[in-house]
Protein backbone atom coordinates (compact mmCIF):
# COMPACT_ATOMS: atom_id res chain seq x y z
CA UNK A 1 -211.82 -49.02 -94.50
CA UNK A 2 -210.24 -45.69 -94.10
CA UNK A 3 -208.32 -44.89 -90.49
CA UNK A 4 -209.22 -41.45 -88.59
CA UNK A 5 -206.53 -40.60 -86.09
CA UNK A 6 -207.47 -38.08 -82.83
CA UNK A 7 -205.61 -34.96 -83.48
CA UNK A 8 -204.81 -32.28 -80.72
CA UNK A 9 -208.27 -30.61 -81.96
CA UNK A 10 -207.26 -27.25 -79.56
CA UNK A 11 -205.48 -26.43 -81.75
CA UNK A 12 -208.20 -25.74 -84.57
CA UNK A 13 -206.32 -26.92 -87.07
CA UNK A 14 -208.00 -27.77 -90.29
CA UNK A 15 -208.78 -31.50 -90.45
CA UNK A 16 -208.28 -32.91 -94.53
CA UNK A 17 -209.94 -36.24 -95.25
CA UNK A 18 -210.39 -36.45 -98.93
CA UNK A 19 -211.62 -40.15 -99.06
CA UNK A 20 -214.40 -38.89 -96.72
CA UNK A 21 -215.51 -36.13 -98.42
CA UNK A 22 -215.57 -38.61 -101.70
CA UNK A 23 -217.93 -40.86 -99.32
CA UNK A 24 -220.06 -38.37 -98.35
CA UNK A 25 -220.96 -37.46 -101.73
CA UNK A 26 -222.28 -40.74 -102.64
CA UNK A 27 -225.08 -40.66 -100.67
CA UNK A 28 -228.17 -39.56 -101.33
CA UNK A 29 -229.16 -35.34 -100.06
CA UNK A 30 -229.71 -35.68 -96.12
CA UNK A 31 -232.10 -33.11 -96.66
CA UNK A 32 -234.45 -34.35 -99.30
CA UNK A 33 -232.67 -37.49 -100.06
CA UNK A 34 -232.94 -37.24 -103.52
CA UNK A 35 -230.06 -38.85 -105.70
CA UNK A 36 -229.60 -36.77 -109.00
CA UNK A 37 -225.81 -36.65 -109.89
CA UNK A 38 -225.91 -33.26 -107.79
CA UNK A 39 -224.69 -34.39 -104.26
CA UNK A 40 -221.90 -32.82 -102.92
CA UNK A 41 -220.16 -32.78 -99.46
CA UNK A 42 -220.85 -29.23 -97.83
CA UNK A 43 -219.13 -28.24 -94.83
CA UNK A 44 -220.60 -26.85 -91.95
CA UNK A 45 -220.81 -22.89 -92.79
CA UNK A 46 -221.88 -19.86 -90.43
CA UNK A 47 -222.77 -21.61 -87.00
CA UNK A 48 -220.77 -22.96 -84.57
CA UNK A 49 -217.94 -21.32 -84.31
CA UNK A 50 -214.79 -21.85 -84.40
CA UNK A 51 -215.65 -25.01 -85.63
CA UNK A 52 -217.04 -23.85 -88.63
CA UNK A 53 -214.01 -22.61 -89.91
CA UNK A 54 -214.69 -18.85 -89.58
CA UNK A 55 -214.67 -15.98 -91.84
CA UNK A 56 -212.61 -17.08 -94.74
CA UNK A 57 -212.03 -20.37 -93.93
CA UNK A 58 -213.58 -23.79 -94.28
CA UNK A 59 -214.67 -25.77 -91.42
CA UNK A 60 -212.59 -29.51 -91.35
CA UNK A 61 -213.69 -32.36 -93.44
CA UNK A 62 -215.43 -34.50 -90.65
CA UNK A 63 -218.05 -31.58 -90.43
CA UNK A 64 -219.66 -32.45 -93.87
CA UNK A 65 -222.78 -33.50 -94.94
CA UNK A 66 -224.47 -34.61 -98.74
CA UNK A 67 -226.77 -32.16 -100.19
CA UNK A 68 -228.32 -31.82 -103.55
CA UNK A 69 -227.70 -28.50 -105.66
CA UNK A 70 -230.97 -27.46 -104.26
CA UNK A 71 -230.74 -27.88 -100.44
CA UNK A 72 -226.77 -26.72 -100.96
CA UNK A 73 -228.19 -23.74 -102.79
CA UNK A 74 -230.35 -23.22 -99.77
CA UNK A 75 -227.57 -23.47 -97.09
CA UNK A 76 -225.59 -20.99 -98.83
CA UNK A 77 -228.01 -18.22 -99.26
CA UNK A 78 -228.45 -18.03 -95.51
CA UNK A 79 -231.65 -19.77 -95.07
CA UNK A 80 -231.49 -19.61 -91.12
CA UNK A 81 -234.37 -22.25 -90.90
CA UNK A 82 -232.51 -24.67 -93.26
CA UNK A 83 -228.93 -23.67 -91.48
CA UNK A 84 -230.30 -24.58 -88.34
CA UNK A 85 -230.07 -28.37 -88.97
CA UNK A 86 -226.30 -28.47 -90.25
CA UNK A 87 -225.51 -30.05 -86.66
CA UNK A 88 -228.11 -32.71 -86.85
CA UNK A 89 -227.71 -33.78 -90.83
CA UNK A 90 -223.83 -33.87 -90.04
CA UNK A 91 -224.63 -36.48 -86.88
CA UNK A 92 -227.16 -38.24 -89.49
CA UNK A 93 -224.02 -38.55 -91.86
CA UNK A 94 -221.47 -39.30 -88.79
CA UNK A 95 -223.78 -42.16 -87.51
CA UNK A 96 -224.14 -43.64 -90.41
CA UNK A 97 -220.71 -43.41 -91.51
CA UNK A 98 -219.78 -45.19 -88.16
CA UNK A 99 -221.65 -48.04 -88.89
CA UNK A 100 -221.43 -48.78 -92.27
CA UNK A 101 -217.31 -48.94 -91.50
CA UNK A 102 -216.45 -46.40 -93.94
CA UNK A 103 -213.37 -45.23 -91.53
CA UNK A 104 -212.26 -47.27 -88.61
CA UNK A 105 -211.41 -45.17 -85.10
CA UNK A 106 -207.98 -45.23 -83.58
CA UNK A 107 -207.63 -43.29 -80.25
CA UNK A 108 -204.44 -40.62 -80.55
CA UNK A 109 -202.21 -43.54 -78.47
CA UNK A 110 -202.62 -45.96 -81.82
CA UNK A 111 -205.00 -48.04 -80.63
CA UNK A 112 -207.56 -48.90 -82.84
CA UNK A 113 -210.63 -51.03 -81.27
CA UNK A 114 -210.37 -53.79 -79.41
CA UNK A 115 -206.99 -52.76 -78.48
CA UNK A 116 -206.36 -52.50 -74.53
């Protein structure tokens, strides 16, 4: 189980979390949910802002979701219909990251759950 620790986020600082990006790229597309060797972790690109990362930079690892070569093809051409639903497939992937256990949540005062 990996740990996620609760960072001062105001700071928009970059957020690296390698083992989740290698996760997130074992599933199958969120879009089309096909599984073909293709699926990659893309990160949240051109909306929401500054979350996204902004011009030149990349948004933090938490804001990833899988996608095929296809639908990642898609999302980087600027298909505004496709773009629209980077919030929702990264919840999707969230969610059911969350409940599979893949990381375990400890609040920024070390206590991770059950802890009072």
């Amino acid at each position: 189980m990996l740990e996620w620790r609760m960072r001062d986020l105001s700071k928009n600082k970059r957020i690296v979390f390698k083992q989740y990006l290698e996760w997130v790229a074992t599933l199958p597309c969120v879009s089309c949910e096909v599984r073909d060797g293709t699926v990659v972790a893309h990160h949240l690109k051109g909306r929401a802002s500054p979350l996204s990362g902004g011009a030149g930079y990349k948004a933090s690892d938490w804001l990833t979701m899988p996608l095929c070569y296809t639908c990642h093809n898609k999302m980087h051409s600027g298909d505004a219909a496709f773009m629209d639903w980077q919030e929702y497939f990264i919840l999707r992937t969230l969610d059911q990251a969350f409940k599979l256990g893949v990381f375990d949540y400890v609040s920024y005062r070390g206590k991770g759950r059950g802890d009072t």
